[in-house]
N, C-alpha and C. Protein backbone atom coordinates (compact mmCIF):
# COMPACT_ATOMS: atom_id res chain seq x y z
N UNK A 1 145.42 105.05 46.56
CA UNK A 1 145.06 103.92 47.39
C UNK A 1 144.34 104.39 48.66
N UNK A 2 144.92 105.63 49.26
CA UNK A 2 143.68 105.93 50.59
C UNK A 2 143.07 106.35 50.46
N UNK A 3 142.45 107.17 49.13
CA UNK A 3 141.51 107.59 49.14
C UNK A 3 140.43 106.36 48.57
N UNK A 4 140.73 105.30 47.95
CA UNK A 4 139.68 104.31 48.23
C UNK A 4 139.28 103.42 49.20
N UNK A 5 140.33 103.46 50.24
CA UNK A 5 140.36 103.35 51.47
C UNK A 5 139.30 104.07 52.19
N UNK A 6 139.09 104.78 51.88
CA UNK A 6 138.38 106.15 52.34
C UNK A 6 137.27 106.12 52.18
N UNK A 7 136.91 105.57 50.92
CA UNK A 7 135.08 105.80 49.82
C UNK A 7 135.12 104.39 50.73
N UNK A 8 135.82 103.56 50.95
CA UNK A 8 135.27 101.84 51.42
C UNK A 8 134.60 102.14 52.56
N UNK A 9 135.26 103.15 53.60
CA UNK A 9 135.11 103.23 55.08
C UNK A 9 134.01 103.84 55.13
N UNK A 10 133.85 105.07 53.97
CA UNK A 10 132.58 105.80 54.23
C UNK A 10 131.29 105.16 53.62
N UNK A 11 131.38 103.93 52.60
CA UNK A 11 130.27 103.07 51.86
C UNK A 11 129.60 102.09 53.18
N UNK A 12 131.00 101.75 53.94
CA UNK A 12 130.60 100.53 55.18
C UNK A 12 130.23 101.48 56.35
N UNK A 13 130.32 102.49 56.22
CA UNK A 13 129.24 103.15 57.28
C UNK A 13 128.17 103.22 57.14
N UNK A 14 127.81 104.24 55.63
CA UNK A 14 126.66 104.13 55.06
C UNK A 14 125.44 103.18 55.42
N UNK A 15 126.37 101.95 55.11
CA UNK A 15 125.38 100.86 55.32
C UNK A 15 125.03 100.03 56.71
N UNK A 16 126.08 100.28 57.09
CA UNK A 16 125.85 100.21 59.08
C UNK A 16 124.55 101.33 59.43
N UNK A 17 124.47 102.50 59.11
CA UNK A 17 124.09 103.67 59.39
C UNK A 17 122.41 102.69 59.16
N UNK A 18 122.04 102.51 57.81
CA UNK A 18 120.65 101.81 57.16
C UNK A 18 119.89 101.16 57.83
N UNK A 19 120.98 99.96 58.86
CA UNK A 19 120.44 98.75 59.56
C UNK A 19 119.92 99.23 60.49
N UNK A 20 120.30 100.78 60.84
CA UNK A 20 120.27 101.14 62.78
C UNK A 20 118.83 102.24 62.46
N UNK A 21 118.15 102.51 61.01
CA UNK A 21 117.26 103.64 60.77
C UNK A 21 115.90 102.81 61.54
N UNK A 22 115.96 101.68 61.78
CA UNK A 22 114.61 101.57 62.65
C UNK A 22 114.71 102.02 63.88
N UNK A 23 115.88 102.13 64.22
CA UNK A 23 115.75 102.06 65.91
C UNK A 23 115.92 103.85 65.88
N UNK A 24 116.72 104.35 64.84
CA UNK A 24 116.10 106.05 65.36
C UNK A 24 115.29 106.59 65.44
N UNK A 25 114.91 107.89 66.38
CA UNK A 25 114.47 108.58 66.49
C UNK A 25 112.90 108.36 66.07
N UNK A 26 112.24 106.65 66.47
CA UNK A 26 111.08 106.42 65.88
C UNK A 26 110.28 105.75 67.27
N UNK A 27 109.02 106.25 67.20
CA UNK A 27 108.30 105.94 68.55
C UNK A 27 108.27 104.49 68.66
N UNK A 28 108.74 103.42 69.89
CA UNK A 28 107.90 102.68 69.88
C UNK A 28 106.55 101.89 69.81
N UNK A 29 106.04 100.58 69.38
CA UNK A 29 104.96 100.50 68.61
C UNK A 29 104.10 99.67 70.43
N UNK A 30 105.78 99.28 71.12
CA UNK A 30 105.04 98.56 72.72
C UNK A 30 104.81 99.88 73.64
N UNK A 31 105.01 100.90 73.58
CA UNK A 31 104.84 102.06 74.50
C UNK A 31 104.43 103.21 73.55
N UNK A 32 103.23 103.76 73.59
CA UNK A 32 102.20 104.56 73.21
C UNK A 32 102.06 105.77 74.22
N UNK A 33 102.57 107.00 74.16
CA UNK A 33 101.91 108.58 74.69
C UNK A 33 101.00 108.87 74.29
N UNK A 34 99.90 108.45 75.24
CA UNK A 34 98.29 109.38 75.44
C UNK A 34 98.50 110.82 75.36
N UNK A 35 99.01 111.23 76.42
CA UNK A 35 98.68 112.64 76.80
C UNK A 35 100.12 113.61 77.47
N UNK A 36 100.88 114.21 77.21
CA UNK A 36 99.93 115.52 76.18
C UNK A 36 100.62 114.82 75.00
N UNK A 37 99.93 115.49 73.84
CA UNK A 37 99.89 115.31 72.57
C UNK A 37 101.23 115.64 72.28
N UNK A 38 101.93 114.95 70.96
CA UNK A 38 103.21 115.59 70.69
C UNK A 38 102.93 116.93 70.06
N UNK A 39 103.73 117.87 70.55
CA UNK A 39 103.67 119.60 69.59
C UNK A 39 102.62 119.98 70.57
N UNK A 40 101.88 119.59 71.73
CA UNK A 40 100.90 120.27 71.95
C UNK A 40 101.61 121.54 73.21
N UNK A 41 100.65 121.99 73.42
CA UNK A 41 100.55 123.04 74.93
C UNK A 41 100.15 122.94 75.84
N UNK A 42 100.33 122.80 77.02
CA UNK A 42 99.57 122.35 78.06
C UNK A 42 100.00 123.60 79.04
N UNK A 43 98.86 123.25 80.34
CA UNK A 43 99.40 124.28 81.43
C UNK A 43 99.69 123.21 82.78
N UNK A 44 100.46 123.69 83.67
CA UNK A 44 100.47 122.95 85.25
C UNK A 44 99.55 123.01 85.79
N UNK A 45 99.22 122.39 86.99
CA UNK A 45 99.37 120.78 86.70
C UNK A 45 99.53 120.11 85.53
N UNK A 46 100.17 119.07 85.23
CA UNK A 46 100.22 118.34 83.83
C UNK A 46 100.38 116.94 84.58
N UNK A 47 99.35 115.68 83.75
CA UNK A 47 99.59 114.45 83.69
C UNK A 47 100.45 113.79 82.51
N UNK A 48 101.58 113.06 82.48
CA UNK A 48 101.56 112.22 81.04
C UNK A 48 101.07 110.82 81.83
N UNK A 49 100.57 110.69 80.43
CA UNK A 49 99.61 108.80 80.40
C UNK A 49 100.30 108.27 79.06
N UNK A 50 100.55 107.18 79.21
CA UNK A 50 100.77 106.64 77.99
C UNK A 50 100.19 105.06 78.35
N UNK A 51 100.62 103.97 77.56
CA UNK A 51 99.76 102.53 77.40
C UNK A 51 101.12 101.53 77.17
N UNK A 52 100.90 100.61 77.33
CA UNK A 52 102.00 99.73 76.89
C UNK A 52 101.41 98.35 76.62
N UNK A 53 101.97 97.77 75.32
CA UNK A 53 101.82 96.63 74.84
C UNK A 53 102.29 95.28 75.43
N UNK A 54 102.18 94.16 75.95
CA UNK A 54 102.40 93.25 76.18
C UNK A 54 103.33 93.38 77.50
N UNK A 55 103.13 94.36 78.62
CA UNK A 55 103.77 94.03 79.30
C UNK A 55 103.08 95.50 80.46
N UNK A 56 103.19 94.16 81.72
CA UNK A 56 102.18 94.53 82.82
C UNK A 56 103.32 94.84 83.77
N UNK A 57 103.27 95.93 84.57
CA UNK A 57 103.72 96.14 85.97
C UNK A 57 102.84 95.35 87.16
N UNK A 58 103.69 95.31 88.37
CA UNK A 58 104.80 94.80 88.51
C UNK A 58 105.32 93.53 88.07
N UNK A 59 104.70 92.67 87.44
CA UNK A 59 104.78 91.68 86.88
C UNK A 59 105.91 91.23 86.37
N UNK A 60 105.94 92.03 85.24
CA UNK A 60 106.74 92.51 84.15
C UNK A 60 108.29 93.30 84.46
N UNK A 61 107.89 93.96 85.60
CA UNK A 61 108.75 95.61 85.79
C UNK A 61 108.25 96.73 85.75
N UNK A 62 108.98 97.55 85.70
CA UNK A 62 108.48 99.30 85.54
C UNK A 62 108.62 99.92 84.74
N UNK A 63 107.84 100.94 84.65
CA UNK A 63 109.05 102.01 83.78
C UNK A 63 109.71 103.40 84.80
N UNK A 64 110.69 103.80 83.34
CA UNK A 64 111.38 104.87 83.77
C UNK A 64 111.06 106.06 82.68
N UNK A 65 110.79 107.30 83.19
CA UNK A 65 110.30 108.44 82.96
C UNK A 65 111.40 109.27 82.88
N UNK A 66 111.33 109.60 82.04
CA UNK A 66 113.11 110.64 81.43
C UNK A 66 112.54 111.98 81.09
N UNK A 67 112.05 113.03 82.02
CA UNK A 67 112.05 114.28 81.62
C UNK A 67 112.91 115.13 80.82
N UNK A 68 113.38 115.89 79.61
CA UNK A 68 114.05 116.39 79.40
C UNK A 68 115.63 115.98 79.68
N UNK A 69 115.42 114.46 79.57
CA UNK A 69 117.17 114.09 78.98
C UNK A 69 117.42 112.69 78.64
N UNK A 70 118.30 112.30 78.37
CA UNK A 70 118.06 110.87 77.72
C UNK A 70 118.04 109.83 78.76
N UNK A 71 117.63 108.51 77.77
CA UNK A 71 117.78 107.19 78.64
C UNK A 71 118.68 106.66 78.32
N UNK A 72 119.10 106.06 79.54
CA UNK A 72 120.33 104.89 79.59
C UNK A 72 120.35 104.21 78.38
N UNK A 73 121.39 103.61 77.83
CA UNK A 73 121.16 102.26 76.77
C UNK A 73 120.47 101.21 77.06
N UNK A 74 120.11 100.40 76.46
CA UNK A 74 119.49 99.18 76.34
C UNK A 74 120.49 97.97 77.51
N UNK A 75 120.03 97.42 77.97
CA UNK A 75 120.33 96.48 79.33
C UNK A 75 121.20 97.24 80.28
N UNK A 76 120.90 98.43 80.48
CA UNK A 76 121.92 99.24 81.39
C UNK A 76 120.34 99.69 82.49
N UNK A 77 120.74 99.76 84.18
CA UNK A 77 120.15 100.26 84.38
C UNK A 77 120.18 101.33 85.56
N UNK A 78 119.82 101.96 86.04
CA UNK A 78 119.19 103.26 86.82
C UNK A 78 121.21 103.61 87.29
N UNK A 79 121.73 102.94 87.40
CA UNK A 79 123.07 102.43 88.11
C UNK A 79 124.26 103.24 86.84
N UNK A 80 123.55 103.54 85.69
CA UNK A 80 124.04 104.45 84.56
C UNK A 80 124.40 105.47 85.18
N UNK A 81 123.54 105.97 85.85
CA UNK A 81 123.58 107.51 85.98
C UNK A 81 124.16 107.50 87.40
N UNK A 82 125.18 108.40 87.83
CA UNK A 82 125.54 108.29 89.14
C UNK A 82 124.54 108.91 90.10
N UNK A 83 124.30 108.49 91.21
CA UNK A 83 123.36 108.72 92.49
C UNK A 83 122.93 110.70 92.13
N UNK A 84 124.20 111.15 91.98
CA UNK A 84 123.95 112.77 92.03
C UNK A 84 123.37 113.41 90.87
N UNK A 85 123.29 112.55 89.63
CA UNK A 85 122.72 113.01 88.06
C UNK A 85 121.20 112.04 88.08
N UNK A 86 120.25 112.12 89.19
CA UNK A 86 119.05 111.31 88.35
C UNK A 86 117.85 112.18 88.64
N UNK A 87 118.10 113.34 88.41
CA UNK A 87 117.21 114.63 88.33
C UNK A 87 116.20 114.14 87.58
N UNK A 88 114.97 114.29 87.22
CA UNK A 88 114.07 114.65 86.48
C UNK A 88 114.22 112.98 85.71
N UNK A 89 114.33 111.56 86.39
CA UNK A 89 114.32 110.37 86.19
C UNK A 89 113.44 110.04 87.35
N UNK A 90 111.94 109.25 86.53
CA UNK A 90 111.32 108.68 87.78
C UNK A 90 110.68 107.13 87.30
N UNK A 91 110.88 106.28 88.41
CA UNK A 91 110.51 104.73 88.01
C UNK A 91 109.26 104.85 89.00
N UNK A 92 108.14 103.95 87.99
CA UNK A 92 106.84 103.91 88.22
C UNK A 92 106.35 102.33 88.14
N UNK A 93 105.34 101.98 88.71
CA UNK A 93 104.57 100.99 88.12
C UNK A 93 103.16 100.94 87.41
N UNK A 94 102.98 102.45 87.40
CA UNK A 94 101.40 102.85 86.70
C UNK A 94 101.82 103.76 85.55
N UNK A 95 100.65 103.91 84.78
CA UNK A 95 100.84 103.89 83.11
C UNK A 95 100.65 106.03 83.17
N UNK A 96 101.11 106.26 84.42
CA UNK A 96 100.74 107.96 84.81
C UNK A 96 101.77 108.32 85.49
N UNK A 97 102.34 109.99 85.09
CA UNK A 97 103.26 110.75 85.71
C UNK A 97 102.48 111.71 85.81
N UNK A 98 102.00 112.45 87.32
CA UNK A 98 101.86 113.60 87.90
C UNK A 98 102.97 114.68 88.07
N UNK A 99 102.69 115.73 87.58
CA UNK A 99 103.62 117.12 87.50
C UNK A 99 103.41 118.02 87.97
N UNK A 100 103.28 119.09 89.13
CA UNK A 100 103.18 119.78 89.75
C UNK A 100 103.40 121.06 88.80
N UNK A 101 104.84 121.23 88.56
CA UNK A 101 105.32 122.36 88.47
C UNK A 101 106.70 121.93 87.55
N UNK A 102 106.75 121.83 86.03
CA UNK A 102 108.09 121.72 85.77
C UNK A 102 109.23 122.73 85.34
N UNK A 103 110.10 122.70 85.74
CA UNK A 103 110.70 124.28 85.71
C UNK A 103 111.78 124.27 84.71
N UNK A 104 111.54 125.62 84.31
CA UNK A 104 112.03 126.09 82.67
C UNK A 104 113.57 125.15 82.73
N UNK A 105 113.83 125.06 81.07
CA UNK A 105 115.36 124.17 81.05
C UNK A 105 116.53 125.53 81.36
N UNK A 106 117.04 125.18 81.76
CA UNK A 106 118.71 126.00 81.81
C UNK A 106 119.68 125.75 81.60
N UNK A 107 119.91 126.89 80.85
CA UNK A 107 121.40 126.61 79.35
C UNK A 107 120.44 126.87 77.79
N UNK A 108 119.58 127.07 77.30
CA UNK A 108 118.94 126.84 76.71
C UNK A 108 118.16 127.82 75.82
N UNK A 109 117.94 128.26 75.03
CA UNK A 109 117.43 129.02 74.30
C UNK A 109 116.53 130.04 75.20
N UNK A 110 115.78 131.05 75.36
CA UNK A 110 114.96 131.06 76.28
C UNK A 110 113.79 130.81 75.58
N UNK A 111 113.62 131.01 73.98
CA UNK A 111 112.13 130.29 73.27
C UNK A 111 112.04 129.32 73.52
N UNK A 112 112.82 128.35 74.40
CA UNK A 112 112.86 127.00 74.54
C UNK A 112 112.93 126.64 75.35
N UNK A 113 113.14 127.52 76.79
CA UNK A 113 113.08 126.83 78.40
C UNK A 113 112.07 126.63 78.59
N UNK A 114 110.56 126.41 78.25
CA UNK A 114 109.53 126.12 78.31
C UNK A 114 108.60 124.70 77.56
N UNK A 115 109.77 123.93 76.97
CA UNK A 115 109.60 123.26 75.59
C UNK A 115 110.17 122.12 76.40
N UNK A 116 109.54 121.08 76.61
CA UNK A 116 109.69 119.77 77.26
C UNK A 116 109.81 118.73 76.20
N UNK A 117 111.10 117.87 76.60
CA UNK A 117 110.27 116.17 76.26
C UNK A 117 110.49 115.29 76.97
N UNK A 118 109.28 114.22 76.69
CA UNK A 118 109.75 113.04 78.05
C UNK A 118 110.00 111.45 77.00
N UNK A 119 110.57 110.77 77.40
CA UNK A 119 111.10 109.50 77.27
C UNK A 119 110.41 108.86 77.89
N UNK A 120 109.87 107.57 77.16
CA UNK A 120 109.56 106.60 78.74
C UNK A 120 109.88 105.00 78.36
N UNK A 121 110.67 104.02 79.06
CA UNK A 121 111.33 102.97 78.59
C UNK A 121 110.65 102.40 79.65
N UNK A 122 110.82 100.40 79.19
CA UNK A 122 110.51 100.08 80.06
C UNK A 122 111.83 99.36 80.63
N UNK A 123 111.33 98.90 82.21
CA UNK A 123 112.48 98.52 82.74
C UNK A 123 112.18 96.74 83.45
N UNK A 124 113.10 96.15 83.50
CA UNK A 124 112.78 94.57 84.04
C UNK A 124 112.78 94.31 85.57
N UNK A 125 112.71 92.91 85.94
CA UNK A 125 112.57 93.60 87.20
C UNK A 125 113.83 93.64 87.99
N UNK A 126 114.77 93.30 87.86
CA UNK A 126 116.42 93.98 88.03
C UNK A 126 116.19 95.35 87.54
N UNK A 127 115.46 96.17 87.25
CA UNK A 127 115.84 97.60 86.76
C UNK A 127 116.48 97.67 85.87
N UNK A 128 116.78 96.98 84.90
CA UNK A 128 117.71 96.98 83.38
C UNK A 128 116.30 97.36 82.35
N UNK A 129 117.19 98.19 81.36
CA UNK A 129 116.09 99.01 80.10
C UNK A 129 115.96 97.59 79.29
N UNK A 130 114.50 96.90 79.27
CA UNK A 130 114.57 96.00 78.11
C UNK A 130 114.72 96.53 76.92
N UNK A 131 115.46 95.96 76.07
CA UNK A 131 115.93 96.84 74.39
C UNK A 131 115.37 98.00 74.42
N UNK A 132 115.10 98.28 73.11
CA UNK A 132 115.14 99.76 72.37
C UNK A 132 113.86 100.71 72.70
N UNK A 133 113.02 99.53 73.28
CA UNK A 133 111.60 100.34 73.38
C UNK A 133 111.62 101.70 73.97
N UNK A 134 110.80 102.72 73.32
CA UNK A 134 110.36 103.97 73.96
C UNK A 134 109.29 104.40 73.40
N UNK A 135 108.78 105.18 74.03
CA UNK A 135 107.52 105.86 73.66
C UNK A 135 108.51 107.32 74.24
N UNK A 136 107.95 108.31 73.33
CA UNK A 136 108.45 110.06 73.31
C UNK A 136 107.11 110.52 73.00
N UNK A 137 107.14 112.10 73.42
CA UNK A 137 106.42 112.71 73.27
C UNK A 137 107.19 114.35 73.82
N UNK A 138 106.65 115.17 73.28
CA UNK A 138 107.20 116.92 73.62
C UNK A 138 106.07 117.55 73.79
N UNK A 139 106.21 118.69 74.11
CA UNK A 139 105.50 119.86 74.44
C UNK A 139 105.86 121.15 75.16
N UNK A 140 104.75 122.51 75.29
CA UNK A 140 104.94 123.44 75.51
C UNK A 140 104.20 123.77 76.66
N UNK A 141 104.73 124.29 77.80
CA UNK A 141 103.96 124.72 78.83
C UNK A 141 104.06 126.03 79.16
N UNK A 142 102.81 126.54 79.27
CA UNK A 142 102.26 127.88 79.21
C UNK A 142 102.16 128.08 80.80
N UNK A 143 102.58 129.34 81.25
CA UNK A 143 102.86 129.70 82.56
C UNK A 143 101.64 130.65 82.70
N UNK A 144 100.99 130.44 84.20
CA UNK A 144 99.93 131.52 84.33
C UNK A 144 98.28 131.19 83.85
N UNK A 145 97.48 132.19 84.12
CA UNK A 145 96.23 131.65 84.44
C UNK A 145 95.48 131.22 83.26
């Protein structure tokens, strides 16, 4: 008896799991990354540009720019993260992030402290993440001349 208990629990996940495959790990179709390319290389200075569908700053809201870590959930906003954790989180009203200098990750592979990704959601104008939308993009930055 528990072990069909068991095959039930793991069939009704299964299929929970199915409903949620749009929302993983898949670019949004309202927020588009121009630049840099996903997989590409770039050097510093670095711009990201991306575009967004049906929805204008300030109008609309902003977005929020997630360097190398995740975004809040969906109707949660900036207020997620406590005052002392919003490192490398920046809210914008233009479709551009300027980068100076981004510095290697730590904790981290070292083939990989050089290996970026950014998030970018949009936000309302309370600062809450409207749903699921994101646009992602990664890359590699090459140090030196």
């Amino acid at each position: 008896m528990r072990r069909a208990f068991l095959l039930f629990l793991a069939a009704l996940a299964a299929l929970q799991l199915t409903g949620c495959e749009q929302y993983l790990f898949r670019q949004s179709d309202r927020i588009r990354v121009v630049s840099p390319q996903t997989y590409s290389t770039v050097r510093e200075p670095l711009t990201i540009r991306w575009q967004a569908r049906d929805f204008t700053p300030p109008r609309d809201g902003s977005f929020a720019v997630f360097v190398d870590r995740d975004p809040m959930p969906p109707g949660e906003s900036l207020d997620y993260f406590s005052r002392d954790d919003r490192d490398r989180i920046h809210v914008l009203d233009q479709t551009w992030l300027h980068i100076d200098v981004l510095s290697p990750q730590v904790g981290v592979d070292p083939a990989e402290q050089h290996h970026h990704d950014v998030t970018i959601v949009l936000l309302d104008s309370r600062g809450a993440r409207i749903g699921e939308y994101a646009g992602f993009t990664e890359f590699n930055v090459v140090r030196g001349p």
